[in-house]
Protein backbone atom coordinates (compact mmCIF):
# COMPACT_ATOMS: atom_id res chain seq x y z
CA UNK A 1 -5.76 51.03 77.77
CA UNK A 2 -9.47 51.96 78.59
CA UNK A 3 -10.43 51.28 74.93
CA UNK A 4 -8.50 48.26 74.95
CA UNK A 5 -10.42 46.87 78.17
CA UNK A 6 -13.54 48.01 76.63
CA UNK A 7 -13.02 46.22 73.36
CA UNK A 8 -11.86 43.36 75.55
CA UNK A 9 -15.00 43.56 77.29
CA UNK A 10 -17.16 44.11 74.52
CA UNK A 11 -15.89 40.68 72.63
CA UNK A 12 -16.10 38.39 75.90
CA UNK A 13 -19.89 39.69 76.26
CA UNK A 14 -20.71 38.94 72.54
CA UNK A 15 -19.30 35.51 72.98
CA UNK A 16 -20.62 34.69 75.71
CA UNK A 17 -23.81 35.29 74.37
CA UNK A 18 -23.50 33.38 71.51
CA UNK A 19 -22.60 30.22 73.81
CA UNK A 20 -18.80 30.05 74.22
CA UNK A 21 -17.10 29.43 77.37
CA UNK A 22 -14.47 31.73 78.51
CA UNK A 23 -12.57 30.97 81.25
CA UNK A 24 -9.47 33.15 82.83
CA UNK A 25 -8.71 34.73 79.48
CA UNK A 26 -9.28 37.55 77.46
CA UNK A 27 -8.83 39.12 74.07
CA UNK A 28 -5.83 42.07 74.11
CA UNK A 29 -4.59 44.65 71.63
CA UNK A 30 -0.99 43.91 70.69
CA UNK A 31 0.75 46.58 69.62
CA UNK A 32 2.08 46.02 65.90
CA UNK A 33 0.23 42.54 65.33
CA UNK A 34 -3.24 42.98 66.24
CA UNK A 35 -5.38 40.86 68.91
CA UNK A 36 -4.53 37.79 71.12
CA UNK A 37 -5.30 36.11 73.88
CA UNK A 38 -3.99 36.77 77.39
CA UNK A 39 -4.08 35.05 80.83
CA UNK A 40 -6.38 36.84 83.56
CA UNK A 41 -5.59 34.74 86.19
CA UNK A 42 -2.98 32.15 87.07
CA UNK A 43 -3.67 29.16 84.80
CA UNK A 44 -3.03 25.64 85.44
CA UNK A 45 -1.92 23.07 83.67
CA UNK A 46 -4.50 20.60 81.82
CA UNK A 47 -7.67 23.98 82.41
CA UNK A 48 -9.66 24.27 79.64
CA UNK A 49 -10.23 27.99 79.13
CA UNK A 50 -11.99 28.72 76.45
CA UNK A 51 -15.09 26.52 74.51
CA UNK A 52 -16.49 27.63 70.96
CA UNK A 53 -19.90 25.28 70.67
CA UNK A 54 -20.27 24.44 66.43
CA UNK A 55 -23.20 26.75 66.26
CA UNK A 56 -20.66 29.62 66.09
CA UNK A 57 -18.68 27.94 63.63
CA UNK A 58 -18.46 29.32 59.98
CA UNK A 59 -17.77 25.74 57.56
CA UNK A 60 -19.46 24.82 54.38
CA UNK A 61 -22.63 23.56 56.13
CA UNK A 62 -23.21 27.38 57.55
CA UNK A 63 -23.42 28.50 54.00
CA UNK A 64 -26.69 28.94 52.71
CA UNK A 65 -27.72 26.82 50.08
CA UNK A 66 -28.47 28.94 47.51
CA UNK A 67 -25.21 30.61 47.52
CA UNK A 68 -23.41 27.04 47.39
CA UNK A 69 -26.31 26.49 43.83
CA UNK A 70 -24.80 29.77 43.05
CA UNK A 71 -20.29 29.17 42.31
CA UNK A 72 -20.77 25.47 41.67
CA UNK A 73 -18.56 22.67 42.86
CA UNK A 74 -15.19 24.64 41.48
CA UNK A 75 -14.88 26.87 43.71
CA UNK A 76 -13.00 25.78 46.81
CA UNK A 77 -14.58 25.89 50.87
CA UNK A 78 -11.82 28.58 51.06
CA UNK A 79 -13.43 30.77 48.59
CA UNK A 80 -17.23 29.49 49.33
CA UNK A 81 -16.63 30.83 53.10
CA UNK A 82 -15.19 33.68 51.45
CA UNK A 83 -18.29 34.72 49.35
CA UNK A 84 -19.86 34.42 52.86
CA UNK A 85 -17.62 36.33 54.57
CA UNK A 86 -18.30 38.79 52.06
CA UNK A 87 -21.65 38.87 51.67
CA UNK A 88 -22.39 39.30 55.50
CA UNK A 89 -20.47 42.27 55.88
CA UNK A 90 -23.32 44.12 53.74
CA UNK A 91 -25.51 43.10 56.81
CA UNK A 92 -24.54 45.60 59.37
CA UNK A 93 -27.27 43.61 62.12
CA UNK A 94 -25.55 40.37 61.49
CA UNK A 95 -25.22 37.78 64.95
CA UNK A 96 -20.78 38.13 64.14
CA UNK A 97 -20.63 42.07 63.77
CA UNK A 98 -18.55 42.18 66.98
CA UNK A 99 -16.27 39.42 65.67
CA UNK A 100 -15.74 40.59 61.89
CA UNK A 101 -15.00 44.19 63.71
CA UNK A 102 -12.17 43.00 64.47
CA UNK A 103 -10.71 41.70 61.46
CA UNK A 104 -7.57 42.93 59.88
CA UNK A 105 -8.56 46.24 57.84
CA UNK A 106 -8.30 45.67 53.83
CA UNK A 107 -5.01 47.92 53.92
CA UNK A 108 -3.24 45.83 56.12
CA UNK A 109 -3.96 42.81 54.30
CA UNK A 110 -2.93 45.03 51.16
CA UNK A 111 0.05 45.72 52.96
CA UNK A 112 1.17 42.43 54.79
CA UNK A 113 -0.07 39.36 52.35
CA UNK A 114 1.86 38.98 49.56
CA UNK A 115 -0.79 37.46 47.37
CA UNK A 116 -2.10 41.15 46.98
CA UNK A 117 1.58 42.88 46.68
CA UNK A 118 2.69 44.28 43.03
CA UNK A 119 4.67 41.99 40.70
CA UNK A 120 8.06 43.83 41.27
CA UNK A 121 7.66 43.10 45.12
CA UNK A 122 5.80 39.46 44.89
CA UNK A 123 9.13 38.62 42.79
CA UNK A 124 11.48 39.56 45.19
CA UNK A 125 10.35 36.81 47.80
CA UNK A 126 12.97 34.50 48.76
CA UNK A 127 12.41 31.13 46.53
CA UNK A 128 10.45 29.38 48.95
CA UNK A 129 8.05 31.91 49.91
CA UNK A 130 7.60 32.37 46.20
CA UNK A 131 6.97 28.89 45.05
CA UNK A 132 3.91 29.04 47.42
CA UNK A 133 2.63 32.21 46.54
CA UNK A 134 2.33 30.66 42.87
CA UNK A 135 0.62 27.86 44.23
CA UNK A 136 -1.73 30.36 46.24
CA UNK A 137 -2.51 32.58 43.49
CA UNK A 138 -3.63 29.14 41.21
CA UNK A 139 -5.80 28.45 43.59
CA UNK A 140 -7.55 32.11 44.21
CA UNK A 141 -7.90 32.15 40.33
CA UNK A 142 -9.81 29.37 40.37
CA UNK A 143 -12.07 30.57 43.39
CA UNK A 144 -12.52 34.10 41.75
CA UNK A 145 -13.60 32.42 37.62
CA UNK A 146 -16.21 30.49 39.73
CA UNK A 147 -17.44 33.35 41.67
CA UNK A 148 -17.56 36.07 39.15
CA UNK A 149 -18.47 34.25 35.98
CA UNK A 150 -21.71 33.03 37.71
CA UNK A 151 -23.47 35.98 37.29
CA UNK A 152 -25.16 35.78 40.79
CA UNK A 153 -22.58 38.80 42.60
CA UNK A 154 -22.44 41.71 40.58
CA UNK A 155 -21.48 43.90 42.88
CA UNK A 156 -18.49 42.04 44.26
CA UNK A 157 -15.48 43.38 43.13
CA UNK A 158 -11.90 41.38 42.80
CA UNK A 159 -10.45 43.62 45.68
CA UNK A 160 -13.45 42.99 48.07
CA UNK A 161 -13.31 39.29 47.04
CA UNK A 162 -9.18 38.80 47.21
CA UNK A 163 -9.15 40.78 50.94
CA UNK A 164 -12.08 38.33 52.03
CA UNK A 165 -10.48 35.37 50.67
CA UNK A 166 -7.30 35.89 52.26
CA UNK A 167 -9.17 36.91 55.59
CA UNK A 168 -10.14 32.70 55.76
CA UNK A 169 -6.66 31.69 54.05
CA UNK A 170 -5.17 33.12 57.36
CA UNK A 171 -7.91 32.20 59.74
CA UNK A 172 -9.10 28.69 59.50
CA UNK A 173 -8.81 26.05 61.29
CA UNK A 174 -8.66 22.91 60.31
CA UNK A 175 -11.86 21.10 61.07
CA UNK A 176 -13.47 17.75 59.94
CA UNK A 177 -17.05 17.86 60.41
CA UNK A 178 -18.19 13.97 62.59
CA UNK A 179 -19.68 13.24 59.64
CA UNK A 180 -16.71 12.48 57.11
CA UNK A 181 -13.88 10.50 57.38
CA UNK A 182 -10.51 12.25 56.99
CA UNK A 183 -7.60 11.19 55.07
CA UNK A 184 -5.21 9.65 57.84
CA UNK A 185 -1.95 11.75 56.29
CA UNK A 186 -4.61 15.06 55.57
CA UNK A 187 -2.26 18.27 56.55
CA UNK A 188 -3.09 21.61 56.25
CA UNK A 189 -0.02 23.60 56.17
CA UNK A 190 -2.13 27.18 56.93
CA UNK A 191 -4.16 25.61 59.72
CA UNK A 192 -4.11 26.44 63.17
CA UNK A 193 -4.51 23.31 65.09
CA UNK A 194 -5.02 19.25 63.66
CA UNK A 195 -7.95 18.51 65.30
CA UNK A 196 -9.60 15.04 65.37
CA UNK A 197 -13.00 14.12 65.59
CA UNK A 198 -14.04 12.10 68.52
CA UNK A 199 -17.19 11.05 66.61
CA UNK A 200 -16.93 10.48 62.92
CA UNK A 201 -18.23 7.63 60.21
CA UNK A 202 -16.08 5.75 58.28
CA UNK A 203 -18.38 5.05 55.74
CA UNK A 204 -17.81 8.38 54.05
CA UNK A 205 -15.43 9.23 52.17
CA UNK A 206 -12.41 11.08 52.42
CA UNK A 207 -12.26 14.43 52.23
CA UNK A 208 -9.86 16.56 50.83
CA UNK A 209 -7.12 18.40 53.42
CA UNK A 210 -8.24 21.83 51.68
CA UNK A 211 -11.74 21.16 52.12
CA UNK A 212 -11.67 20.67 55.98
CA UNK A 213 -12.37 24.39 57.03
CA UNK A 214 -13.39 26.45 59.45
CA UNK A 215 -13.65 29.50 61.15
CA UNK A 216 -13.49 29.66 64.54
CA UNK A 217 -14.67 33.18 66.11
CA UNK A 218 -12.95 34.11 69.42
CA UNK A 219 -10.64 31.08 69.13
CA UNK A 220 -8.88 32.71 66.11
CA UNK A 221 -7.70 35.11 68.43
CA UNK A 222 -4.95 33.12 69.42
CA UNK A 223 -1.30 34.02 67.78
CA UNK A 224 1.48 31.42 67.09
CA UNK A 225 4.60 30.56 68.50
CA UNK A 226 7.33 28.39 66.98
CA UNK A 227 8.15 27.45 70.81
CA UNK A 228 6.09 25.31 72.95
CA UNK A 229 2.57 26.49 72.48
CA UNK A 230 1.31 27.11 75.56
CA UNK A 231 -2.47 25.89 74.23
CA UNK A 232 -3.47 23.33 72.44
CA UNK A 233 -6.77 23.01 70.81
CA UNK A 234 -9.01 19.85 69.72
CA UNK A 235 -12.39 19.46 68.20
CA UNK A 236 -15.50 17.31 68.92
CA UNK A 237 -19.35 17.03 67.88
CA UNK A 238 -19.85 19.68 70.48
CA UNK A 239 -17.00 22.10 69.08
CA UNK A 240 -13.57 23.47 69.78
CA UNK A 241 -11.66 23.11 73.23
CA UNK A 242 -8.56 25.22 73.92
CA UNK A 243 -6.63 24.01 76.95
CA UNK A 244 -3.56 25.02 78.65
CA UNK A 245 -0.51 22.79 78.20
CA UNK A 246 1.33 20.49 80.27
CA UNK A 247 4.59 22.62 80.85
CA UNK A 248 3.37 24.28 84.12
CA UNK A 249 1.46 26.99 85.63
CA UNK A 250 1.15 30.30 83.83
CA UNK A 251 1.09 34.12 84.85
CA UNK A 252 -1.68 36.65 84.76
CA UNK A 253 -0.99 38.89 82.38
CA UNK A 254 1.14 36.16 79.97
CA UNK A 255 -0.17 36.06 76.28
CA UNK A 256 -1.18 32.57 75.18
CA UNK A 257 -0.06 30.86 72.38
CA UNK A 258 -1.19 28.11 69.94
CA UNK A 259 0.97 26.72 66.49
CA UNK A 260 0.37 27.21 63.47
CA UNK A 261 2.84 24.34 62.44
CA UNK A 262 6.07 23.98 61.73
CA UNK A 263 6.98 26.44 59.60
CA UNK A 264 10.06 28.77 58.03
CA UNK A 265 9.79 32.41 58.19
CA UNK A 266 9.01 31.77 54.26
CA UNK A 267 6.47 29.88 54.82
CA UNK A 268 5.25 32.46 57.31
CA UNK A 269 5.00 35.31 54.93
CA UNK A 270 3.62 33.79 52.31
CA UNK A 271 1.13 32.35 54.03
CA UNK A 272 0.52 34.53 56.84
CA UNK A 273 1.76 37.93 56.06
CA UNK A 274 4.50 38.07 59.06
CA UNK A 275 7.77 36.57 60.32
CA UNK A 276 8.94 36.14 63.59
CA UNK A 277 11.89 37.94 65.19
CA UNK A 278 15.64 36.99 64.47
CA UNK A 279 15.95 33.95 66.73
CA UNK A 280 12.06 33.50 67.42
CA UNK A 281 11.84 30.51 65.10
CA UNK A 282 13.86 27.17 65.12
CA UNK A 283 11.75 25.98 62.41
CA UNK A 284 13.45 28.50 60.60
CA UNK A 285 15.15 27.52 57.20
CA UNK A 286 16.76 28.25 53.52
CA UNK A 287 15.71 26.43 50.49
CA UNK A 288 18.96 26.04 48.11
CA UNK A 289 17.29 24.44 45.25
CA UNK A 290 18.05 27.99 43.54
CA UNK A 291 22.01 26.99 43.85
CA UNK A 292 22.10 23.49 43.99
CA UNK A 293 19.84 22.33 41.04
CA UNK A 294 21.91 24.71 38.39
CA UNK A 295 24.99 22.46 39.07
CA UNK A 296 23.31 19.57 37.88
CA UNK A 297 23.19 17.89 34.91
CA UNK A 298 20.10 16.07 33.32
CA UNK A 299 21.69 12.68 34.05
CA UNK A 300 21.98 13.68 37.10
CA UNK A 301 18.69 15.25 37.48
CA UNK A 302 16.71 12.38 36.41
CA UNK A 303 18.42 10.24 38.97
CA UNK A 304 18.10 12.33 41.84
CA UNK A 305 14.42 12.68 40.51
CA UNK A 306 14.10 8.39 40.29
CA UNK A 307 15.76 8.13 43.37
CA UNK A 308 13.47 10.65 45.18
CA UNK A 309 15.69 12.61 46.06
CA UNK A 310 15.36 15.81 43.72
CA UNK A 311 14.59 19.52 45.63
CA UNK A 312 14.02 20.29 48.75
CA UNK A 313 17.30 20.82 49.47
CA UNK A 314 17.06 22.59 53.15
CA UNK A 315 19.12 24.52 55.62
CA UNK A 316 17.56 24.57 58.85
CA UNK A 317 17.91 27.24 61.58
CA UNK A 318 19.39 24.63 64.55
CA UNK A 319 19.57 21.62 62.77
CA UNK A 320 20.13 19.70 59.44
CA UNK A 321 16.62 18.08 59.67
CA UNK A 322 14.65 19.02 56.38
CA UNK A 323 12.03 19.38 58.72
CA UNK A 324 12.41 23.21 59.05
CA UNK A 325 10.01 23.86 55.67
CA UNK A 326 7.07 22.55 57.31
CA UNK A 327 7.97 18.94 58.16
CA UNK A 328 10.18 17.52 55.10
CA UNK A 329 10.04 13.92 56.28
CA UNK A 330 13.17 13.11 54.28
CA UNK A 331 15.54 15.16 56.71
CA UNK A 332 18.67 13.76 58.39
CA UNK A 333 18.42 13.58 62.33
CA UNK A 334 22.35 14.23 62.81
CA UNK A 335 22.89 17.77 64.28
CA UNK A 336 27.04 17.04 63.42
CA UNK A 337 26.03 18.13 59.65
CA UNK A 338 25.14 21.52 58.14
CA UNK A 339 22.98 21.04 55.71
CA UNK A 340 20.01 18.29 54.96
CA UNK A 341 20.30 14.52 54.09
CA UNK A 342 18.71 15.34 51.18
CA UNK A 343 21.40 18.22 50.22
CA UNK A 344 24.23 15.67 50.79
CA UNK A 345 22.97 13.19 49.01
CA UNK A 346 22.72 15.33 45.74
CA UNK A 347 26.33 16.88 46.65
CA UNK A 348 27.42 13.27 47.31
CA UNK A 349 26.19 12.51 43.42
CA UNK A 350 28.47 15.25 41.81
CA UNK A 351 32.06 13.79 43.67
CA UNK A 352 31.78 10.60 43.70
CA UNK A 353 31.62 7.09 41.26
CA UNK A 354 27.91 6.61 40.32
CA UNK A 355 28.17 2.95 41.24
CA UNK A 356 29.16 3.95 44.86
CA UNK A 357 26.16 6.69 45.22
CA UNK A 358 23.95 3.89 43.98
CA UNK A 359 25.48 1.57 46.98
CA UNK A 360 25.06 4.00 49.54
CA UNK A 361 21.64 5.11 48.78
CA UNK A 362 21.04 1.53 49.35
CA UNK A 363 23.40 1.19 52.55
CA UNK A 364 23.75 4.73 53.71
CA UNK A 365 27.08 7.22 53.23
CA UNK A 366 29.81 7.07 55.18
CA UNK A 367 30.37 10.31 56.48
CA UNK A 368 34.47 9.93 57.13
CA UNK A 369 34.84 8.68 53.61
CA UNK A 370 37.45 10.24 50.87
CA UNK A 371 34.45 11.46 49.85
CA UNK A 372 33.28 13.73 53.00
CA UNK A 373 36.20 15.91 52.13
CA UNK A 374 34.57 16.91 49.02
CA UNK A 375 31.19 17.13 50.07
CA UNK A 376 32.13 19.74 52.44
CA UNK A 377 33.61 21.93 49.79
CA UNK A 378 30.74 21.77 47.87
CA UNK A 379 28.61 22.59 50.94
CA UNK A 380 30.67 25.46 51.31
CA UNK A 381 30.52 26.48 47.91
CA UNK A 382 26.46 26.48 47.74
CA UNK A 383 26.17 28.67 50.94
CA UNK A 384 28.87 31.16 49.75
CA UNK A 385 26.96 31.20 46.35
CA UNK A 386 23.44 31.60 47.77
CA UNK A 387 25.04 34.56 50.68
CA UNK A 388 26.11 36.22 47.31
CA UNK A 389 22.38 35.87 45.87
CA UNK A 390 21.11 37.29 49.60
CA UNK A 391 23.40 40.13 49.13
CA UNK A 392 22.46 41.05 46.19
CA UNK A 393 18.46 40.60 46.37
CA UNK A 394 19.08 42.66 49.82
CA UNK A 395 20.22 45.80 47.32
CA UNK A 396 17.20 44.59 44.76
CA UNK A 397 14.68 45.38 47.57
CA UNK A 398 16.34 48.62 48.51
CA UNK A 399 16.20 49.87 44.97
CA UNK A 400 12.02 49.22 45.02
CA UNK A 401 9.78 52.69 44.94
CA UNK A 402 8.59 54.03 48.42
CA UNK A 403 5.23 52.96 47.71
CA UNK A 404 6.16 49.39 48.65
CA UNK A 405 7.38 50.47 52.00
CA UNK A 406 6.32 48.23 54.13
CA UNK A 407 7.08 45.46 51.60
CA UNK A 408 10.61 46.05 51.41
CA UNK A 409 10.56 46.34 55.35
CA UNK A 410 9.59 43.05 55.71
CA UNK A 411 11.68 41.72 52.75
CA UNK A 412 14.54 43.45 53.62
CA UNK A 413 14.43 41.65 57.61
CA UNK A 414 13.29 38.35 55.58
CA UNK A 415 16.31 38.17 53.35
CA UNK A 416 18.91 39.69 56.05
CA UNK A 417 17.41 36.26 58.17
CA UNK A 418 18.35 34.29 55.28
CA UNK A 419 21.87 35.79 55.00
CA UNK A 420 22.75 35.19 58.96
CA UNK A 421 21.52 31.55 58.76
CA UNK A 422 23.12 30.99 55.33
CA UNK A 423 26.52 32.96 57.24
CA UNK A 424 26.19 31.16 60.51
CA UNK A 425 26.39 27.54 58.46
CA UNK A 426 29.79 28.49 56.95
CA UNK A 427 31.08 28.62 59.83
CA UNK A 428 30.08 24.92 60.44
CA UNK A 429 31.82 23.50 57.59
CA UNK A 430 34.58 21.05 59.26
CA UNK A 431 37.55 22.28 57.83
């Protein structure tokens, strides 16, 4: 505890000398997922407690020039803040040694971000979690060709490069500099907080969702809760506020939270390298395009695909809403059903006329048609089919080498998740 206090200590003085404002909080060691931020004092409602002024930011304006000259315009502000990142830790006097001391070791991030696990462990991510590890790995490719085929950082190596670049995937917020103008739908699934500018021009512009970065030292302290966060943060000319919510007083000695976003444990992992508890996340959800689309045929397909309506097929933890992988706007509001709108209406397309679909995409279903009856069987026949796929990818992970430990921990809890939720929605089914 006396190391803890002095680490705690040790951060608060750095930033406070580099201009932040800290007020009734400090940083804490968390046993088995690293530093956060705690209450010191009772907090009200509506208190700001904790300032970090944009001269402590880290964004694509920090980055000297020269190093920008250096990758080029392919390389992504992801990457760019990576090289940074990088190239700063060979400077043991820099002004954010205290902060990058506390960053995750490279064998954690080894351990916990699947981006760096082996094949035979990436591949055993439920589908979800998968599909955006692909997407994640296009994107570090194209980071890494720019940064190693320019011939200006010999001496970075892909392992140094991959652990930094992953350090930012995880740790930026998102952040529009008052300069640029940001695209009104702009969402950045990995970013901690959707912060708006209270001074920008709308003459620029827009910038790209991926491109609207930055690192926020002290603030990034914060972990997330699929609850009510218990801070919310915004960001001005001046920099980044965090600021106790509305939902009441809270005790000394209570860790604060902030979101992340709406996201499944999937989406979690993949992106984060952790998922919460059993129970810990009502954003939680299953995507059964695995089972579904395989019962399909190309007619069918290409409707569904014309009609919109192709993938994304979601069950969600509490509710039917598609919402549950990170806010499918598509989902069905009605908590009576098990599965998403989207799901029925592809189920609905396999049991009944073609001529009637087509009228009730146009209308809306009727859920106590002679149709319903159906529907539910079908329901019941994707779950049981995907519980069987849990099941056995459960026995996959156990079979993996103990080298991969702590992957098939995690993967083991990740697709036991899946099978309760997946179990627990059987029992749903009217009969």
């Amino acid at each position: 505890m006396g190391q803890d206090a002095g680490l705690s200590a040790e951060l608060t003085n750095w930033a406070l000398s580099r201009g932040v404002t800290i007020d009734g909080i400090a940083a804490r060691e968390f046993p088995g997922k690293g530093l956060g931020i705690i209450a010191l004092r009772r907090l009200e409602a509506g208190e700001t407690i904790l300032k970090v002024p944009t001269s402590l930011l880290r964004t694509e304006f920090s980055v000297p020039q020269h190093i920008k000259k250096s990758v080029g315009t392919e390389c992504s502000i992801n990457g760019l803040l990576a090289l940074d990142l990088w190239l700063d830790n060979r400077s043991a006097t820099h002004a954010l040694s205290p902060w990058r001391n506390t960053l995750p070791a490279l064998a954690e991030v080894k351990s916990s971000m699947p981006l760096f696990w082996a094949p035979e462990a990436q591949h055993l991510l439920p589908p979800a979690g998968l599909a955006l590890l692909r997407k994640q790995q296009a994107k570090f490719r194209r980071d890494w060709l720019a940064v190693s085929t320019c011939g200006a950082f010999p001496a970075l190596s892909l392992e140094e490069y991959t652990y930094r670049w992953l350090l930012l995937w995880t740790r930026t917020f998102y952040y529009t500099p008052p300069t640029s103008k940001p695209r009104s739908s702009a969402r950045l699934p990995r970013a901690r907080v959707r912060s708006t500018p209270k001074s920008k021009s709308s003459a620029n512009p827009a910038r790209p969702a991926e491109d609207c970065l930055a690192l926020v030292p002290f603030g990034d302290f914060f972990n997330h809760t699929a609850g009510t966060p218990t801070v919310t943060a915004t960001y001005s000319a001046s920099g980044y506020e965090f600021v106790t919510g509305a939902a009441g007083p809270i005790a000394a000695g209570t860790e604060l939270f902030i979101s992340y976003g709406r996201h499944s444990n999937d989406t979690l992992l993949a992106e984060y390298g952790f998922i919460l508890p059993d129970g810990d996340n009502n954003h939680d959800a299953v995507l059964l395009d695995e089972v579904i689309l395989p019962l399909l045929s190309p007619a069918q397909t290409a409707e569904l695909e014309a009609a919109g309506y192709l993938g994304n097929y979601v069950l969600g933890a509490t509710s039917p809403s598609g919402s549950a992988l990170d806010d499918d706007e598509n989902g069905n509001e009605n908590d009576t059903e098990v599965v998403c709108y989207r799901t029925t209406t592809a189920l609905r397309l396999l049991c009944m006329p073609f001529r009637r679909w087509k009228r009730g995409l146009s209308c809306g279903f009727d859920d106590e048609d002679s149709f319903q009856r159906r529907v539910n069987e079908l329901v019941g026949k994707v779950l049981r089919t995907y519980i069987d796929l849990a099941a056995e990818k459960i026995q996959q992970v156990s079979r993996l080498d103990e080298v991969f430990a702590d992957q098939k921990d995690v993967l083991t809890r990740r697709w036991a998740q899946t099978l309760a939720l997946l179990t627990a929605a059987t029992k749903r089914i009217p009969d």
